[in-house]
Protein backbone atom coordinates (compact mmCIF):
# COMPACT_ATOMS: atom_id res chain seq x y z
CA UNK A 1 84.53 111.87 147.22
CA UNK A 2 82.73 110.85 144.29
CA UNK A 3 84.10 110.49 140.54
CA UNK A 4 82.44 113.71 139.25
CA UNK A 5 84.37 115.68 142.80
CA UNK A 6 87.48 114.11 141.77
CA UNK A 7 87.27 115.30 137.87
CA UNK A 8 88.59 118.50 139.13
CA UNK A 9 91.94 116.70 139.81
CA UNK A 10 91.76 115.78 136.24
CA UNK A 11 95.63 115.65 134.69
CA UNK A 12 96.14 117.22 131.41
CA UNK A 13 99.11 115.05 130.78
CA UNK A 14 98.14 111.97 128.63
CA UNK A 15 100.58 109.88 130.91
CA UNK A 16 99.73 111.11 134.18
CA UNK A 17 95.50 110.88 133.17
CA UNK A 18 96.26 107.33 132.43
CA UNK A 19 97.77 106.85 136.04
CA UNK A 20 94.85 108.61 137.42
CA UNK A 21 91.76 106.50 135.81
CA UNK A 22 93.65 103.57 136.89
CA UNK A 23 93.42 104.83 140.49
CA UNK A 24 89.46 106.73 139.45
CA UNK A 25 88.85 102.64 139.20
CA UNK A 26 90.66 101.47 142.09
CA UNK A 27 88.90 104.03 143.77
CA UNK A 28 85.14 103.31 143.01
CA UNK A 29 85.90 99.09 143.07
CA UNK A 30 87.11 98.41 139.71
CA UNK A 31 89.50 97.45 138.03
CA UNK A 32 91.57 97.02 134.15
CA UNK A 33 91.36 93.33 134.84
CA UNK A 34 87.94 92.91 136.16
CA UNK A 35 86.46 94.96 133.46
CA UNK A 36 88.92 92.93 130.22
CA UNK A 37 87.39 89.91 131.70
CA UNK A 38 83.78 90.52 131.93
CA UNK A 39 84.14 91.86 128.13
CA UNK A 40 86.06 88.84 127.36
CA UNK A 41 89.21 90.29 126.13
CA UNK A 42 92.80 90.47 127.62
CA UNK A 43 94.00 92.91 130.14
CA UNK A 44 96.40 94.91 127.93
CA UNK A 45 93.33 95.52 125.67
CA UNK A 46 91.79 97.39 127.78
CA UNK A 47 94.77 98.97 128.48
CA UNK A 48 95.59 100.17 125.31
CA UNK A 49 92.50 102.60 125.66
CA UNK A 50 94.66 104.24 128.21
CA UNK A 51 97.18 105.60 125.32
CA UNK A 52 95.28 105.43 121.97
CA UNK A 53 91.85 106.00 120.79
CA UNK A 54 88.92 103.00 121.68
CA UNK A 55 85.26 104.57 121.66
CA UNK A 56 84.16 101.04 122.96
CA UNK A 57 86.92 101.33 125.64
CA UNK A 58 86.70 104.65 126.67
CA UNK A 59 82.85 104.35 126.91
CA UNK A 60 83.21 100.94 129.04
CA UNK A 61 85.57 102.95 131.50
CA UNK A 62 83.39 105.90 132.06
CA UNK A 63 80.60 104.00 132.50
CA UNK A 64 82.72 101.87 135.44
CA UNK A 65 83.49 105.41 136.77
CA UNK A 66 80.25 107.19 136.33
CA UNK A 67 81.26 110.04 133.90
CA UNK A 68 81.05 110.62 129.85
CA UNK A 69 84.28 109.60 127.57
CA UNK A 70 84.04 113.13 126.63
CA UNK A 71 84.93 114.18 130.48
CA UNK A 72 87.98 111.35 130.78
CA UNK A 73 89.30 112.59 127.28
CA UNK A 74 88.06 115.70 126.04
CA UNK A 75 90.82 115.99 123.35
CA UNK A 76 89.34 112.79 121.49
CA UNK A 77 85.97 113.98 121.29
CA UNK A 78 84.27 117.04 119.60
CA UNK A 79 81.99 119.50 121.37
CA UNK A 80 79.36 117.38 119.61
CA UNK A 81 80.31 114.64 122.06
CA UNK A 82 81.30 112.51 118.93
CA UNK A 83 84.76 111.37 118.43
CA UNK A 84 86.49 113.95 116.39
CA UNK A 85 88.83 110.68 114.66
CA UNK A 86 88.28 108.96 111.37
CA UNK A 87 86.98 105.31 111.08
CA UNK A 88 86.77 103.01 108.37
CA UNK A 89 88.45 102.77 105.38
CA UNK A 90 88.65 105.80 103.26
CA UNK A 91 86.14 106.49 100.28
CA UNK A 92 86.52 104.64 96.87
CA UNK A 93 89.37 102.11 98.97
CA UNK A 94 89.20 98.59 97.48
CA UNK A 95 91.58 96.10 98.33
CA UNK A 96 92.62 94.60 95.38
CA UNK A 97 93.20 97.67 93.52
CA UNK A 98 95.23 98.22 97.10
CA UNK A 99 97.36 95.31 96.79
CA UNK A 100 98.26 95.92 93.14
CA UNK A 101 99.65 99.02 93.61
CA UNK A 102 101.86 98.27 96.84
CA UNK A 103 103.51 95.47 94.41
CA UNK A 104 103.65 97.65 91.61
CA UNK A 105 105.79 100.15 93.93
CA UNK A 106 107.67 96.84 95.44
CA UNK A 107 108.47 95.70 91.97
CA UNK A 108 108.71 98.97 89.27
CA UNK A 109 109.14 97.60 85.58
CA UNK A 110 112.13 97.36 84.13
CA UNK A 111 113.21 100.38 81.71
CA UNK A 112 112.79 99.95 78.07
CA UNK A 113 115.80 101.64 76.05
C-alpha cells in the first residue's frame, strides 16, 4: 500500500496523526532520525514539526513520504496551499524601541505628589 492509499487512514487527532507519520516513515524506509541527520539538526527538531508549525519540516516529511504538507496537515495550510500562519516580526517592530518599553513596564516612574 502506498502513502497516497494509506492517506485515507489519515487521523484527525493532532496526537494520533503524529503517531501515524511516524509509522507513514517507518513504513516507506525512513525515519525522524535518519532524516534530522541528513539535514544536520537533532532528532527532537524534527520532531517538534510533529506538534507545532515548521514549513521546512513539514515539507522535508512529505517529501520522505511522497505527499504535499497540505495533505499531512491540512489545518496549517490554506486552500491556497500556503501556510495560513504569520511569520516575521510584525510591521513597524524595532527592537530597541521593543526593549525600552518592556523596562519601562518593569520599572514605572515613581509618582510625583
Amino acid at each position: 500500500m502506498n502513502t497516497t492509499q494509506l492517506l485515507r487512514f489519515l487521523p484527525l487527532d493532532k496526537r494520533a496523526r503524529g503517531e501515524w507519520i511516524l509509522y507513514a516513515l517507518h513504513q516507506s524506509g525512513h525515519t525522524i532520525e535518519a532524516l534530522s541527520k541528513q539535514h544536520g539538526v537533532g532528532r527532537s527538531s524534527a520532531c517538534q514539526c510533529l506538534r507545532t508549525p515548521m514549513p521546512k519540516w513539514e515539507r522535508i516529511i512529505a517529501d520522505a513520504l511522497g505527499v504535499r504538507p497540505e495533505q499531512l496537515w491540512p489545518e496549517r495550510y490554506g486552500p491556497d496551499g500556503k501556510p495560513n500562519r504569520k511569520r516575521g516580526r510584525p510591521l513597524g517592530y524595532s527592537p530597541k524601541k521593543h526593549k525600552a518599553q518592556q523596562e519601562a513596564a518593569q520599572y514605572p516612574a515613581p509618582e510625583r505628589r
